[in-house]
PDB file of N, CA and C in Angstrom:
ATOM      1  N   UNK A   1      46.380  93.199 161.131  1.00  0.00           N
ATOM      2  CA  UNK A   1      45.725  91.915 160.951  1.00  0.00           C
ATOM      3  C   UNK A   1      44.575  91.790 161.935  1.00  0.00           C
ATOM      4  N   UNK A   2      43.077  91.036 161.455  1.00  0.00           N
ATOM      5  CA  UNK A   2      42.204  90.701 162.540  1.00  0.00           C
ATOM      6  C   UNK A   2      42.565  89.959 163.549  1.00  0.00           C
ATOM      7  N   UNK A   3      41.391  89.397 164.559  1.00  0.00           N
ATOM      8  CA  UNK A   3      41.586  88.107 165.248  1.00  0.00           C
ATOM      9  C   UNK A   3      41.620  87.005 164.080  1.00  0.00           C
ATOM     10  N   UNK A   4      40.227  87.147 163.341  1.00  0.00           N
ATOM     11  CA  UNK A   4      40.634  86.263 162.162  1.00  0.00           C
ATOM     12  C   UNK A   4      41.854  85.294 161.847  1.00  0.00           C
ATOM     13  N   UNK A   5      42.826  86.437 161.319  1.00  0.00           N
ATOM     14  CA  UNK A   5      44.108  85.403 161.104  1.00  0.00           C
ATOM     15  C   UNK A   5      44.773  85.170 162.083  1.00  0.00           C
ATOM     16  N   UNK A   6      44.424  85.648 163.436  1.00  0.00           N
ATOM     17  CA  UNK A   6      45.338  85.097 164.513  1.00  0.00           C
ATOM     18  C   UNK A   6      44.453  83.756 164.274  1.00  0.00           C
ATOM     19  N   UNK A   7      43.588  83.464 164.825  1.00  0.00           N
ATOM     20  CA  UNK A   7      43.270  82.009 164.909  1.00  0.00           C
ATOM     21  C   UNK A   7      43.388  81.430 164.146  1.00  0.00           C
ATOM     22  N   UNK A   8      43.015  82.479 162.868  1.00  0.00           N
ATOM     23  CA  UNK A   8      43.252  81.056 162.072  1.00  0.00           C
ATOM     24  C   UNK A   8      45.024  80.245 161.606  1.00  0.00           C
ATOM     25  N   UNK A   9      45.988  81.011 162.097  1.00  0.00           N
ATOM     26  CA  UNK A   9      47.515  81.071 162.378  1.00  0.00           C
ATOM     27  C   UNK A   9      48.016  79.983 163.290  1.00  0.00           C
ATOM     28  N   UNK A  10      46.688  80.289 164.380  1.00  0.00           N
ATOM     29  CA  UNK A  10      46.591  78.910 165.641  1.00  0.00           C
ATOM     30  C   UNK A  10      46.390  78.281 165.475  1.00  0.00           C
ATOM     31  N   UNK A  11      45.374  77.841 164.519  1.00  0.00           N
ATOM     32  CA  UNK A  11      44.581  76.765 164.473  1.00  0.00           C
ATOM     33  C   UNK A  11      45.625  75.383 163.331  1.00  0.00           C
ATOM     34  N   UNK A  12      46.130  76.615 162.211  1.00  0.00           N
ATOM     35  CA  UNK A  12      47.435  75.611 162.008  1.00  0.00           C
ATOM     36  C   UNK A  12      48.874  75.041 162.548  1.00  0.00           C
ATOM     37  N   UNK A  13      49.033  75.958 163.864  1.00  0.00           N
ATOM     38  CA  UNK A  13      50.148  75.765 164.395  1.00  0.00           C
ATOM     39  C   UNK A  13      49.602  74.536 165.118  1.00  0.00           C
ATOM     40  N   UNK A  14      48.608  74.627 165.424  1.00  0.00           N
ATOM     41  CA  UNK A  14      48.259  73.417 166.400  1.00  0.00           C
ATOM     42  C   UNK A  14      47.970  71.656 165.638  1.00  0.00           C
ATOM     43  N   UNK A  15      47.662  72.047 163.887  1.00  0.00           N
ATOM     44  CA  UNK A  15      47.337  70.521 163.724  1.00  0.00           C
ATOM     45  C   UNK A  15      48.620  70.412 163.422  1.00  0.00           C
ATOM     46  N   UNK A  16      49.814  71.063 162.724  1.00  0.00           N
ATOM     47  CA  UNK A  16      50.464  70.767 162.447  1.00  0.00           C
ATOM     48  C   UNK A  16      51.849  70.455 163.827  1.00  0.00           C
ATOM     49  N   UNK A  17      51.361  70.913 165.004  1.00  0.00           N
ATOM     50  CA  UNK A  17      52.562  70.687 166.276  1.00  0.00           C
ATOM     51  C   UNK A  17      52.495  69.257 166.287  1.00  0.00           C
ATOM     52  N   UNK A  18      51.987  68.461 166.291  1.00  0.00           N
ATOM     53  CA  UNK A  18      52.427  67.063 166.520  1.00  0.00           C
ATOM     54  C   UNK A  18      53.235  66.556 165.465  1.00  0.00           C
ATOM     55  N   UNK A  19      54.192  65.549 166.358  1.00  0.00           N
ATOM     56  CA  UNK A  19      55.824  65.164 165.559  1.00  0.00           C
ATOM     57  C   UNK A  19      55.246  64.518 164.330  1.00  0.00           C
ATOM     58  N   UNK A  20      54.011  63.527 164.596  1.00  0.00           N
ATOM     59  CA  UNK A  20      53.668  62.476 163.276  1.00  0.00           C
ATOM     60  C   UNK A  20      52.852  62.869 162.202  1.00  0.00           C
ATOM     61  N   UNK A  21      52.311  64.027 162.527  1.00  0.00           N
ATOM     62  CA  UNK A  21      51.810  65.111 161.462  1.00  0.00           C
ATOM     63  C   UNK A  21      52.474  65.991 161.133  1.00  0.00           C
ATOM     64  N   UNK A  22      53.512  66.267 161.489  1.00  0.00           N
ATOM     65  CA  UNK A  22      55.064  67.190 161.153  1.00  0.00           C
ATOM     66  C   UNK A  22      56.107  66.304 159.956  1.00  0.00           C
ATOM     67  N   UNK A  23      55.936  64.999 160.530  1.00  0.00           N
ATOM     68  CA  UNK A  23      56.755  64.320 159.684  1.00  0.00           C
ATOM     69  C   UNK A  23      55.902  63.742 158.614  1.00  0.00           C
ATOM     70  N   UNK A  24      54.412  63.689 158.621  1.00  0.00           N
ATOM     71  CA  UNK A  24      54.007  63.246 156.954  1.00  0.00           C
ATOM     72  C   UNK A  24      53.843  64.849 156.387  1.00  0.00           C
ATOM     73  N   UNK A  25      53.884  66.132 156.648  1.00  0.00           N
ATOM     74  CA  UNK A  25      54.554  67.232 156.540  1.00  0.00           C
ATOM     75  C   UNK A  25      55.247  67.528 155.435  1.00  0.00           C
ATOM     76  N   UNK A  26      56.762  67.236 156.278  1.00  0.00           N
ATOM     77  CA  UNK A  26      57.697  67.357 155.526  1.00  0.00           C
ATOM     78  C   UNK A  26      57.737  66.128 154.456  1.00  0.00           C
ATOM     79  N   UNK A  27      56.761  65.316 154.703  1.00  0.00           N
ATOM     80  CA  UNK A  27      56.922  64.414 153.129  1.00  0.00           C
ATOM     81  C   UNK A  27      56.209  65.123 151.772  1.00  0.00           C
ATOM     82  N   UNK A  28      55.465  65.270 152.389  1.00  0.00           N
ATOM     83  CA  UNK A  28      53.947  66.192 151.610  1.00  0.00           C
ATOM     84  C   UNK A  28      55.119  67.453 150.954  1.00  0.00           C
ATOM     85  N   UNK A  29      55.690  67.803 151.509  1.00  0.00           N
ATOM     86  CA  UNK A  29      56.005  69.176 151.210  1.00  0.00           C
ATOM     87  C   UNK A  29      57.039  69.032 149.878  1.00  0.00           C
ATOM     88  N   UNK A  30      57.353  67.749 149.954  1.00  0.00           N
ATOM     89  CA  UNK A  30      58.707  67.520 148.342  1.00  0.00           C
ATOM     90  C   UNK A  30      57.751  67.178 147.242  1.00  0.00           C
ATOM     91  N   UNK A  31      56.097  66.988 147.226  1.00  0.00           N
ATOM     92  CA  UNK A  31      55.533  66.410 146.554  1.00  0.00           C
ATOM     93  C   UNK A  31      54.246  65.383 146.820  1.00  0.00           C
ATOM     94  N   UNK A  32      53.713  64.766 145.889  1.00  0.00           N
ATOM     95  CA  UNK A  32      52.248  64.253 146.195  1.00  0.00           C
ATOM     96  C   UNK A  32      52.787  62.807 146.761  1.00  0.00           C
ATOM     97  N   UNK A  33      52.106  62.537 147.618  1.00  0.00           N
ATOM     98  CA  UNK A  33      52.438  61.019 147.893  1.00  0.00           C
ATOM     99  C   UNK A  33      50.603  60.181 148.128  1.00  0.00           C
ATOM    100  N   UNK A  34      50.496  58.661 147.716  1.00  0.00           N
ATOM    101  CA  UNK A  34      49.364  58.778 147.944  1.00  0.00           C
ATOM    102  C   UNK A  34      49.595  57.991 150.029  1.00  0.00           C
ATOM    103  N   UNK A  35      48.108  57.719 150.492  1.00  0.00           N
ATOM    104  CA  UNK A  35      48.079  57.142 151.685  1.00  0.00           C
ATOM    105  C   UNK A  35      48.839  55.920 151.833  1.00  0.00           C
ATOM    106  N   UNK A  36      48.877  55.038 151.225  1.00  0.00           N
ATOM    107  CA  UNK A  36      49.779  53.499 151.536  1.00  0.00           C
ATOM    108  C   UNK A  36      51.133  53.787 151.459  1.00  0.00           C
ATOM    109  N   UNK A  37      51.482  54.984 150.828  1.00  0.00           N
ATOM    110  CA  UNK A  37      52.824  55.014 150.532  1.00  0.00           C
ATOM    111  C   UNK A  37      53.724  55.456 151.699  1.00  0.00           C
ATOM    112  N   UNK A  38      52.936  57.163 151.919  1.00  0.00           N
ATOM    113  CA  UNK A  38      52.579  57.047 153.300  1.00  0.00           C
ATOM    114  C   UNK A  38      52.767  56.185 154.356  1.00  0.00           C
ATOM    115  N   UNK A  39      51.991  55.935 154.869  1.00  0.00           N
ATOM    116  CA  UNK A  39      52.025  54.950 156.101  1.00  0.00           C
ATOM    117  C   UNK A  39      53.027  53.722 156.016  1.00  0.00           C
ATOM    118  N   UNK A  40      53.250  53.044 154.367  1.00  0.00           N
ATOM    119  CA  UNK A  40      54.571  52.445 154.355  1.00  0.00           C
ATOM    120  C   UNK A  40      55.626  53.112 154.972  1.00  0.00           C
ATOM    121  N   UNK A  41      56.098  54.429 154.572  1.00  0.00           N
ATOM    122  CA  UNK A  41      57.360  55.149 154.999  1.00  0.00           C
ATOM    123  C   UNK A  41      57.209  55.463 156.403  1.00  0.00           C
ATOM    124  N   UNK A  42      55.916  55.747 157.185  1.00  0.00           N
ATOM    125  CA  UNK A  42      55.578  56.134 158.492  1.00  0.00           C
ATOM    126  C   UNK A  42      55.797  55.013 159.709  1.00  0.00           C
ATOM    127  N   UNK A  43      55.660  54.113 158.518  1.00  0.00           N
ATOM    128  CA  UNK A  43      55.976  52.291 159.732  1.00  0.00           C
ATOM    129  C   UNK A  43      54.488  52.564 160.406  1.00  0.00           C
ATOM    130  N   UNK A  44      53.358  53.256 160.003  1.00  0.00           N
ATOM    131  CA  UNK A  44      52.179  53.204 160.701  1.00  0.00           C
ATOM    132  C   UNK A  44      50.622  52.512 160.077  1.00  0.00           C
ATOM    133  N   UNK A  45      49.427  52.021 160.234  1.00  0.00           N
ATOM    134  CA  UNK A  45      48.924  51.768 159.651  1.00  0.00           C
ATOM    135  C   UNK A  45      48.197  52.733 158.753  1.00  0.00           C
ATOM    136  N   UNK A  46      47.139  51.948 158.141  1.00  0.00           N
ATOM    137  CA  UNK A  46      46.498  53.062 156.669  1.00  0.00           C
ATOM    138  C   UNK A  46      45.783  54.001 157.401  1.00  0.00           C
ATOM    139  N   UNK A  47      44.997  52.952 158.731  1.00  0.00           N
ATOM    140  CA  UNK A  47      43.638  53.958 159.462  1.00  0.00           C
ATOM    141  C   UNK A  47      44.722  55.704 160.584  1.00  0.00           C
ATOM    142  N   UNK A  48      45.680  54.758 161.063  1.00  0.00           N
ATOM    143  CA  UNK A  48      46.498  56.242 161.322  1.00  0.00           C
ATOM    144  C   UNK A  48      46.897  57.539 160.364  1.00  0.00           C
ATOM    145  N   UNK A  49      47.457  57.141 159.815  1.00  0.00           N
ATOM    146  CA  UNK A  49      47.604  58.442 158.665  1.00  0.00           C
ATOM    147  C   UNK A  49      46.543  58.852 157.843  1.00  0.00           C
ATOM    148  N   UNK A  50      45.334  57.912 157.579  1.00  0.00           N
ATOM    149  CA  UNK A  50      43.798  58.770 156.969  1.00  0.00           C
ATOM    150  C   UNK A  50      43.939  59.751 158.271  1.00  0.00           C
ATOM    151  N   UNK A  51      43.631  59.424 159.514  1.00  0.00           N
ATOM    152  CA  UNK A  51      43.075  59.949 160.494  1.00  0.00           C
ATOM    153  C   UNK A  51      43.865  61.362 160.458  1.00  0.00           C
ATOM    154  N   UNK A  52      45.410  61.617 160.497  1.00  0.00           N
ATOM    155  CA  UNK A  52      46.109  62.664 160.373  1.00  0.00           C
ATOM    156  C   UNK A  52      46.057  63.620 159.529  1.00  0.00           C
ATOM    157  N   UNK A  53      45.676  62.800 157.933  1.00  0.00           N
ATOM    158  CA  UNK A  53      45.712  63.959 156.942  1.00  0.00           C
ATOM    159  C   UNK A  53      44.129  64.065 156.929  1.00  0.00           C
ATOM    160  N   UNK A  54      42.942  63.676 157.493  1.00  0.00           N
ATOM    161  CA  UNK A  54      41.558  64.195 157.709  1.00  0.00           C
ATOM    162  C   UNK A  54      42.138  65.019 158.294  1.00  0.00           C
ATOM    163  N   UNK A  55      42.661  65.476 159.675  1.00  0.00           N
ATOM    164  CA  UNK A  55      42.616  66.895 160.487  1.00  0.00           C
ATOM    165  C   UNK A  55      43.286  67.766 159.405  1.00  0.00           C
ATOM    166  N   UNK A  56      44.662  67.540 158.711  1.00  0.00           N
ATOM    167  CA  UNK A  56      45.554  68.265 158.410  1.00  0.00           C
ATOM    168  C   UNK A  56      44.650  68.873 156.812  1.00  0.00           C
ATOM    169  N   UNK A  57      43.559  68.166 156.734  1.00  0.00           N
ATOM    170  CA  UNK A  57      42.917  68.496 155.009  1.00  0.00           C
ATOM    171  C   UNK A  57      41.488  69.329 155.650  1.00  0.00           C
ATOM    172  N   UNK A  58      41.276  69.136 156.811  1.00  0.00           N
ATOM    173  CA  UNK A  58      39.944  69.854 157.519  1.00  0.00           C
ATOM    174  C   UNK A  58      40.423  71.514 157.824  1.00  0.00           C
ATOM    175  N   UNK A  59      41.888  71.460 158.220  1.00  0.00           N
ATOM    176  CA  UNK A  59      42.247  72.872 158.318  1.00  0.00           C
ATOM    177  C   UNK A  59      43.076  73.519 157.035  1.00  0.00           C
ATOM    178  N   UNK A  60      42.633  72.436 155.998  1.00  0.00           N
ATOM    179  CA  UNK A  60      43.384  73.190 154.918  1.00  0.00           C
ATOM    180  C   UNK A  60      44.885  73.620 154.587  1.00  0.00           C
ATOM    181  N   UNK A  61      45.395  72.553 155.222  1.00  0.00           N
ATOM    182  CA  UNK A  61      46.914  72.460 155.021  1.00  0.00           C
ATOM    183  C   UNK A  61      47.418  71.360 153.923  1.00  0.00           C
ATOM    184  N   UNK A  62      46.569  70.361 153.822  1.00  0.00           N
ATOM    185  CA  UNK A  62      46.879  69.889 152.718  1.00  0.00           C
ATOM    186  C   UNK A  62      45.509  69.455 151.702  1.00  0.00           C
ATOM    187  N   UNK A  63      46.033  69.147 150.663  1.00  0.00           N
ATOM    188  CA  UNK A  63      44.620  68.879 149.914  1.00  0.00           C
ATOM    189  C   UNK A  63      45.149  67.607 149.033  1.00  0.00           C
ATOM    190  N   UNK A  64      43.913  66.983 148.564  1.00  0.00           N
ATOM    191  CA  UNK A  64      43.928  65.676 148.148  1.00  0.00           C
ATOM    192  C   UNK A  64      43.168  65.511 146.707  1.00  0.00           C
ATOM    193  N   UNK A  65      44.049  64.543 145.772  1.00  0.00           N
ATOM    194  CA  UNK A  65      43.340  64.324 144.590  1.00  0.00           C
ATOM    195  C   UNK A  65      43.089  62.978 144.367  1.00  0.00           C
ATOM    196  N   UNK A  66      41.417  62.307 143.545  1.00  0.00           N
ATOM    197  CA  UNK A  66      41.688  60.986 143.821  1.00  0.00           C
ATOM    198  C   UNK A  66      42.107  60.327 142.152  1.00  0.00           C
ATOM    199  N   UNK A  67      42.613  59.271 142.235  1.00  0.00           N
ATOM    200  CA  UNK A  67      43.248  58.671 140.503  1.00  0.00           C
ATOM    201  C   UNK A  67      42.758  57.148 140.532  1.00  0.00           C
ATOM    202  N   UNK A  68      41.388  56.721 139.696  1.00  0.00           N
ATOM    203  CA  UNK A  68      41.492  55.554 140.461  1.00  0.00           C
ATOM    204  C   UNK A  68      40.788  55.487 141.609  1.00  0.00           C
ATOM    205  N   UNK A  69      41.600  54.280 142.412  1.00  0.00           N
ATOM    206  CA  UNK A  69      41.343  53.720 143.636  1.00  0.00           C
ATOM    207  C   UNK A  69      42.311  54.204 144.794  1.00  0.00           C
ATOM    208  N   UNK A  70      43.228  55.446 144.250  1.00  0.00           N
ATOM    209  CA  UNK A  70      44.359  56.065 145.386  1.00  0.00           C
ATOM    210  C   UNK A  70      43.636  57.201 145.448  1.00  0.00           C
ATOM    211  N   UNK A  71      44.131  57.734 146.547  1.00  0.00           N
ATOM    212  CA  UNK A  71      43.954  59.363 147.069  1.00  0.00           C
ATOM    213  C   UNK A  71      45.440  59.665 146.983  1.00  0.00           C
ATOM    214  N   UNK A  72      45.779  60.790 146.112  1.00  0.00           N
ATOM    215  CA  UNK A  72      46.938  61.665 146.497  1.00  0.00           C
ATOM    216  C   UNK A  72      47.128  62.585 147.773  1.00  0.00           C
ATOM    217  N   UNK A  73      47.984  62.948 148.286  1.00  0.00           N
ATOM    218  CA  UNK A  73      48.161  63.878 149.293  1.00  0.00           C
ATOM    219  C   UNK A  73      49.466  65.395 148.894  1.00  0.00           C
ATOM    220  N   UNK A  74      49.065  66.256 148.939  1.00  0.00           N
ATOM    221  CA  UNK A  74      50.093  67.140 148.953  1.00  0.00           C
ATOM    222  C   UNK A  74      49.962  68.527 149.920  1.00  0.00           C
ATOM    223  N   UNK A  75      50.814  69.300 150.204  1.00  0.00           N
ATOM    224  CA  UNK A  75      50.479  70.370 150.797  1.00  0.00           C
ATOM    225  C   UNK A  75      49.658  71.362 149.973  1.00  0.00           C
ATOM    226  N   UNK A  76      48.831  72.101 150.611  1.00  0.00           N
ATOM    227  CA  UNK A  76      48.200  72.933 149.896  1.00  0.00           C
ATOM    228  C   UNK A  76      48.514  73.671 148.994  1.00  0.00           C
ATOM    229  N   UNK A  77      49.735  74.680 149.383  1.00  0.00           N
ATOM    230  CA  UNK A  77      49.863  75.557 148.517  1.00  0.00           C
ATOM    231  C   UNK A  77      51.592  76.109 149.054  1.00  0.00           C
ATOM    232  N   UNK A  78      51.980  76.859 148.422  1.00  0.00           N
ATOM    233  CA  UNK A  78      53.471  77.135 149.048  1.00  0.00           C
ATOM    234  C   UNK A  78      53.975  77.983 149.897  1.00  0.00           C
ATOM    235  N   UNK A  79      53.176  78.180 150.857  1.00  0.00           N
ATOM    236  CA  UNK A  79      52.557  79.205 151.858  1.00  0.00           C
ATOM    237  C   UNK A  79      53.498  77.958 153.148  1.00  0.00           C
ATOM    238  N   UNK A  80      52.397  76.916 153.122  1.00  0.00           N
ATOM    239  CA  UNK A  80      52.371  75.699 154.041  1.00  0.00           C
ATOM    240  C   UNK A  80      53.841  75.293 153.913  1.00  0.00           C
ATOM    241  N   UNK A  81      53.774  74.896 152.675  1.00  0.00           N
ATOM    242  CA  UNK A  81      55.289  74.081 152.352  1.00  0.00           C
ATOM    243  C   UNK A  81      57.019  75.015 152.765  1.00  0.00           C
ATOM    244  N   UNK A  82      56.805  76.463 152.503  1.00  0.00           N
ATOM    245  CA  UNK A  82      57.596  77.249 153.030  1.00  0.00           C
ATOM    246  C   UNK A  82      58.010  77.023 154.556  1.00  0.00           C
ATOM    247  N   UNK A  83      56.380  77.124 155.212  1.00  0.00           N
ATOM    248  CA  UNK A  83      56.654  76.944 156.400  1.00  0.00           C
ATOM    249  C   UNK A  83      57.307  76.283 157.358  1.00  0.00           C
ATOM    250  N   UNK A  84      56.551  74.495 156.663  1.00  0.00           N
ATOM    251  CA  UNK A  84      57.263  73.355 157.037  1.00  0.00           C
ATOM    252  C   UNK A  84      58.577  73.253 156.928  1.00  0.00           C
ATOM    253  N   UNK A  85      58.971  73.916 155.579  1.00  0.00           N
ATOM    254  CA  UNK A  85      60.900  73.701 155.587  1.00  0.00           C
ATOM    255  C   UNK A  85      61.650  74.689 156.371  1.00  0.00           C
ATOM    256  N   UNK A  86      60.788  75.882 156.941  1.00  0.00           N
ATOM    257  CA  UNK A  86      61.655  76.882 157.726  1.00  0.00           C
ATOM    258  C   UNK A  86      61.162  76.353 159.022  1.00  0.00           C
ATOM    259  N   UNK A  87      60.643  75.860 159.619  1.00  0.00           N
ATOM    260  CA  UNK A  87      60.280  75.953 160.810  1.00  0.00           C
ATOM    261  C   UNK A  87      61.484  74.384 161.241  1.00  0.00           C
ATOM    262  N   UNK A  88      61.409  73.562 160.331  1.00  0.00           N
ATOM    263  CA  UNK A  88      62.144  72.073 160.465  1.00  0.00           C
ATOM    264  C   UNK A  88      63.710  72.982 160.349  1.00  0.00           C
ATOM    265  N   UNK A  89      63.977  73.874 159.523  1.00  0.00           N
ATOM    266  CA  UNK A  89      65.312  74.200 159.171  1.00  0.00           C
ATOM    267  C   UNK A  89      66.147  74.927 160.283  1.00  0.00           C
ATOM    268  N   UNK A  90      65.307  75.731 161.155  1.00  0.00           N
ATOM    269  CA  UNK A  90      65.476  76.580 161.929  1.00  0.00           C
ATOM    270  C   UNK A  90      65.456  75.766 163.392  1.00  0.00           C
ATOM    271  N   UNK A  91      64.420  74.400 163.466  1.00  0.00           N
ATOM    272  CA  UNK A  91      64.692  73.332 164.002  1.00  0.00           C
ATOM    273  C   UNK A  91      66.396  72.913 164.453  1.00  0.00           C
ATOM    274  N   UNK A  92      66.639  72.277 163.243  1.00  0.00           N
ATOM    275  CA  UNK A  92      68.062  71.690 162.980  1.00  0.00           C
ATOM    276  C   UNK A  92      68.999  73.056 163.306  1.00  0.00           C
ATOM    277  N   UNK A  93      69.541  73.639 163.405  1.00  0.00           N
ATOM    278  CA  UNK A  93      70.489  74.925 163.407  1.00  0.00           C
ATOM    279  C   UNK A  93      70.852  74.881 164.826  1.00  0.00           C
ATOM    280  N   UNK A  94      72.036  74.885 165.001  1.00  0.00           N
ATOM    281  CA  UNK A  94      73.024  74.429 166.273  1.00  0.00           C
ATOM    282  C   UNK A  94      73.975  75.589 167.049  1.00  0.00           C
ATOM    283  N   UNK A  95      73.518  76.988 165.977  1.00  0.00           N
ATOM    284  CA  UNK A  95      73.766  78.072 166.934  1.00  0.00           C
ATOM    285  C   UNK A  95      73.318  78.481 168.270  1.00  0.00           C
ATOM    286  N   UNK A  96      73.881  79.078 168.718  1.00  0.00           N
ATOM    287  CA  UNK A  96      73.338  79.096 170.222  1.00  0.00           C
ATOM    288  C   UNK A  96      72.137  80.073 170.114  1.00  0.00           C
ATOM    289  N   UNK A  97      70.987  79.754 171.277  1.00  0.00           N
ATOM    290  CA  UNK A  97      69.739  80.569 171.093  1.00  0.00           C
ATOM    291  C   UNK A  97      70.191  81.863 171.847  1.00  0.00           C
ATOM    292  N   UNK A  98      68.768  82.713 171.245  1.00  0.00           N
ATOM    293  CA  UNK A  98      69.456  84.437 171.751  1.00  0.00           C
ATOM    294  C   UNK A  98      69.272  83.970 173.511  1.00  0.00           C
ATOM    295  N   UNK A  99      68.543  83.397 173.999  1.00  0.00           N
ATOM    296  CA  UNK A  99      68.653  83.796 175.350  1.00  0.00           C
ATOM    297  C   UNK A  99      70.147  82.944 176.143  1.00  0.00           C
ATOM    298  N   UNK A 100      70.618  82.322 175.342  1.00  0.00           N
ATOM    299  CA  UNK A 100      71.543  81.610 175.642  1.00  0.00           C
ATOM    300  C   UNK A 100      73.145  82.740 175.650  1.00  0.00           C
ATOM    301  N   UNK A 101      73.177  83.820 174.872  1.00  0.00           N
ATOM    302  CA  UNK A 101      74.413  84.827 175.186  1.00  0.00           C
ATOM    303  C   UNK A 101      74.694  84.459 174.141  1.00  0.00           C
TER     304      UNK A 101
END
């Protein structure tokens, strides 16, 4: 692999490391949701979560369709969405870590 995909590997680990862009994430990842619906379920306002899925749609993790007067939101492609459910899954798991014995 180049540097290329290292950064560009980084560059998604990094919009996606924050908890409140992790958790509209894993919403994104069961399906399209639009922004109000969003930020209803987030308990946050409309201008917070535009602001999150602008970074998270600038690095191409998720993409957006508009219907109307809504914007949809979904993960890009099933690359992303894989990720999000292994990285959250592997999260949750209560075995002991290797450095732990």
């Amino acid at each position: 692999m180049g540097d290329d995909a290292f950064e560009r590997a980084a560059s998604l680990f990094r919009a996606a490391g924050d908890v409140s862009r992790l958790r509209l994430l894993e919403r994104l990842a069961d399906g399209e949701w639009c922004v109000t619906e969003l930020a209803e379920a987030a308990g946050t306002g409309l201008s917070t979560v535009s602001q999150q899925l602008r970074l998270l749609r600038a690095e191409h993790i998720v993409k957006r369709r508009r219907a109307g007067k809504h914007i949809y939101y979904s993960v890009a492609d099933c690359h992303m969405s894989d990720l999000i459910r292994r990285a959250l899954e592997h999260a949750a798991e209560d075995g002991p870590h290797e450095d732990e014995g």
